[in-house]
C-alpha atoms as a PDB file:
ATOM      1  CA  UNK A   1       0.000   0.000   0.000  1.00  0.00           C
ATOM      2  CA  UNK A   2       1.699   3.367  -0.860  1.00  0.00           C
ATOM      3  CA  UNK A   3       1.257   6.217   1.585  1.00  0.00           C
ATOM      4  CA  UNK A   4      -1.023   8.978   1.052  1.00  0.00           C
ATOM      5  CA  UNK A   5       1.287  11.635  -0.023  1.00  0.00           C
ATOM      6  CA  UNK A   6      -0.610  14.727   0.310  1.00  0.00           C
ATOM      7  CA  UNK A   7      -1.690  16.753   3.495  1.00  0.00           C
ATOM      8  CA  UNK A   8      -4.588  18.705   4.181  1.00  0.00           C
ATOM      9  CA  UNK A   9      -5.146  21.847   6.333  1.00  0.00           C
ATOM     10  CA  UNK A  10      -6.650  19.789   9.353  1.00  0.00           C
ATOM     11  CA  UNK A  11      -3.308  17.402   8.965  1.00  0.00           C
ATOM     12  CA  UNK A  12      -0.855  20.755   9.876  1.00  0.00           C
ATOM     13  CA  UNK A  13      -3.503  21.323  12.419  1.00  0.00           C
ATOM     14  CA  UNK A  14      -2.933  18.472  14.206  1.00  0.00           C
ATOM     15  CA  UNK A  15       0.283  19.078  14.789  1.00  0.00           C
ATOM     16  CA  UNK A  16      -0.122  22.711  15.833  1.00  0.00           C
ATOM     17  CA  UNK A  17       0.261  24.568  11.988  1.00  0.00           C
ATOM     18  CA  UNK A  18      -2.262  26.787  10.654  1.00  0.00           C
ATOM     19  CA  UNK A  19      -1.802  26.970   7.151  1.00  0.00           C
ATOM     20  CA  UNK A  20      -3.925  28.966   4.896  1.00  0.00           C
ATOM     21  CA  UNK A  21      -5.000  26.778   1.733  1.00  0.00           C
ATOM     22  CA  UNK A  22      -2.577  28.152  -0.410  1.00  0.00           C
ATOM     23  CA  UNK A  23      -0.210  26.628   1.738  1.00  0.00           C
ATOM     24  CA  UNK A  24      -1.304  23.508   1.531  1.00  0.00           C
ATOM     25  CA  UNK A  25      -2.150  23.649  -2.120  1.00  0.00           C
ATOM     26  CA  UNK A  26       1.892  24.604  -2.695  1.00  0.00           C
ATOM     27  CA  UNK A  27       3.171  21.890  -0.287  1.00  0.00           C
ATOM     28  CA  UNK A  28       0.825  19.265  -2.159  1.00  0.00           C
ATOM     29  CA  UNK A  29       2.449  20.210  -5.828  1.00  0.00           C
ATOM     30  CA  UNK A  30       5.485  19.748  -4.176  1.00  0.00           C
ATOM     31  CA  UNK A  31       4.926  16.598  -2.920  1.00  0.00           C
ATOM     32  CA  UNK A  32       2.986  15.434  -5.909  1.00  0.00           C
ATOM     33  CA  UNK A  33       5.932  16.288  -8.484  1.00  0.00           C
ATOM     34  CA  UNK A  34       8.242  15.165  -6.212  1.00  0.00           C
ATOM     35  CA  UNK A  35       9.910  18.474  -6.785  1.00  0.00           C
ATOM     36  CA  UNK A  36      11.942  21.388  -3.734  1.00  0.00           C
ATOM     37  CA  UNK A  37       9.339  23.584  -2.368  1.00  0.00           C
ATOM     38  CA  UNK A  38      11.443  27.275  -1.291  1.00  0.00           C
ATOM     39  CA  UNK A  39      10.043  28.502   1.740  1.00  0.00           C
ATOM     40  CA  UNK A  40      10.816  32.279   1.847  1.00  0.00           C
ATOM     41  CA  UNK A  41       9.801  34.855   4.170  1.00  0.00           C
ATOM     42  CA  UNK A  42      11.044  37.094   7.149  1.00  0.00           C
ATOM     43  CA  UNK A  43      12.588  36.341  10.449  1.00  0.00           C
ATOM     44  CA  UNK A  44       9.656  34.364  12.339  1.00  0.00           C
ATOM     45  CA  UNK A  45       6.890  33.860   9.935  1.00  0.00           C
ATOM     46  CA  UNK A  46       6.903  30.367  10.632  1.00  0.00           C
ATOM     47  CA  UNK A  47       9.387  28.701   7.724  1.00  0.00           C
ATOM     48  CA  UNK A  48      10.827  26.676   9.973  1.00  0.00           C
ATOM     49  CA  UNK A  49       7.592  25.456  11.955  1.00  0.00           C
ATOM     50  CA  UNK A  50       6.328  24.279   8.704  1.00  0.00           C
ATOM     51  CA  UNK A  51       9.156  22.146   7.917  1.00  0.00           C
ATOM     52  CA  UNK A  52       9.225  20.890  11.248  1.00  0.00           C
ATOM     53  CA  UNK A  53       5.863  20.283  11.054  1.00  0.00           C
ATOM     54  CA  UNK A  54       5.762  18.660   7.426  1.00  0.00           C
ATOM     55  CA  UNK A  55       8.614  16.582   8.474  1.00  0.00           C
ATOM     56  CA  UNK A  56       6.531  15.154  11.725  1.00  0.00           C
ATOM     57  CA  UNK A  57       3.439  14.699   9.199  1.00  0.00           C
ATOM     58  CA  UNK A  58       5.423  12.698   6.534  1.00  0.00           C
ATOM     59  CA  UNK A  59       8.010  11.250   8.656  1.00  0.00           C
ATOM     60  CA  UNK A  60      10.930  12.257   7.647  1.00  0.00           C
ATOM     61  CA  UNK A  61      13.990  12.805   9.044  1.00  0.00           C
ATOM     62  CA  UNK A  62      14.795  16.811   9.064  1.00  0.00           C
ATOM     63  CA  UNK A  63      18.316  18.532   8.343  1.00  0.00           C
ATOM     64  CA  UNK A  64      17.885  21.857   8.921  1.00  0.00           C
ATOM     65  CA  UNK A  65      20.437  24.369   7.525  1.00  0.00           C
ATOM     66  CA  UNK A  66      21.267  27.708   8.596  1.00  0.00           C
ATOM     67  CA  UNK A  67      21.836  29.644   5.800  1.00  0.00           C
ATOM     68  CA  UNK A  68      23.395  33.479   5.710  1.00  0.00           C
ATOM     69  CA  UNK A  69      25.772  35.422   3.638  1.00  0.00           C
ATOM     70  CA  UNK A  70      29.080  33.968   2.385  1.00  0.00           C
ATOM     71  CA  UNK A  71      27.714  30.295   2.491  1.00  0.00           C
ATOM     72  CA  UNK A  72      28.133  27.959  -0.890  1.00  0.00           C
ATOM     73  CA  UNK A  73      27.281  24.577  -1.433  1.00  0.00           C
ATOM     74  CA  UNK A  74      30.344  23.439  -0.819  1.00  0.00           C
ATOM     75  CA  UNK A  75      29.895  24.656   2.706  1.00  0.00           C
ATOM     76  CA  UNK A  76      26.669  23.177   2.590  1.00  0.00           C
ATOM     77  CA  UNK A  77      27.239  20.186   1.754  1.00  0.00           C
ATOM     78  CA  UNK A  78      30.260  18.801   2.682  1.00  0.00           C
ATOM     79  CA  UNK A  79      31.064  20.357   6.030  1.00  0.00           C
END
């Protein structure tokens, strides 16, 4: 039986995300095509609680990377 791979609003509910429908509809493409999905946004909007919470939902293991200024993908990757 293959997982459902899609989530719905009351599924980032559950664990504590309110996510507008848009959201979801963006995560679900993602997921779907199998494709990234680039979270952008300011300092506390909540990027981070939705991979944390997309993570728990899917289980998955997360890797989260701090990125700033004067980091490459070398850096990224390999240290």
């Amino acid at each position: 039986m293959i997982k459902d791979i899609s989530v719905s609003i009351k599924d980032l509910e559950s664990v504590s995300y309110f996510a507008s429908e848009y959201i979801v509809d963006a995560l679900n493409s993602a997921l779907v095509l199998n494709k990234p999905l680039l979270i952008e946004g300011p300092a506390g909007s909540g990027k981070t609680w939705l991979a944390k919470a997309l993570s728990h939902l899917m289980e998955w293991k997360l890797i989260r990377l701090q990125s700033h200024e004067g980091i490459d993908e070398d850096k990224a990757l390999y240290e």
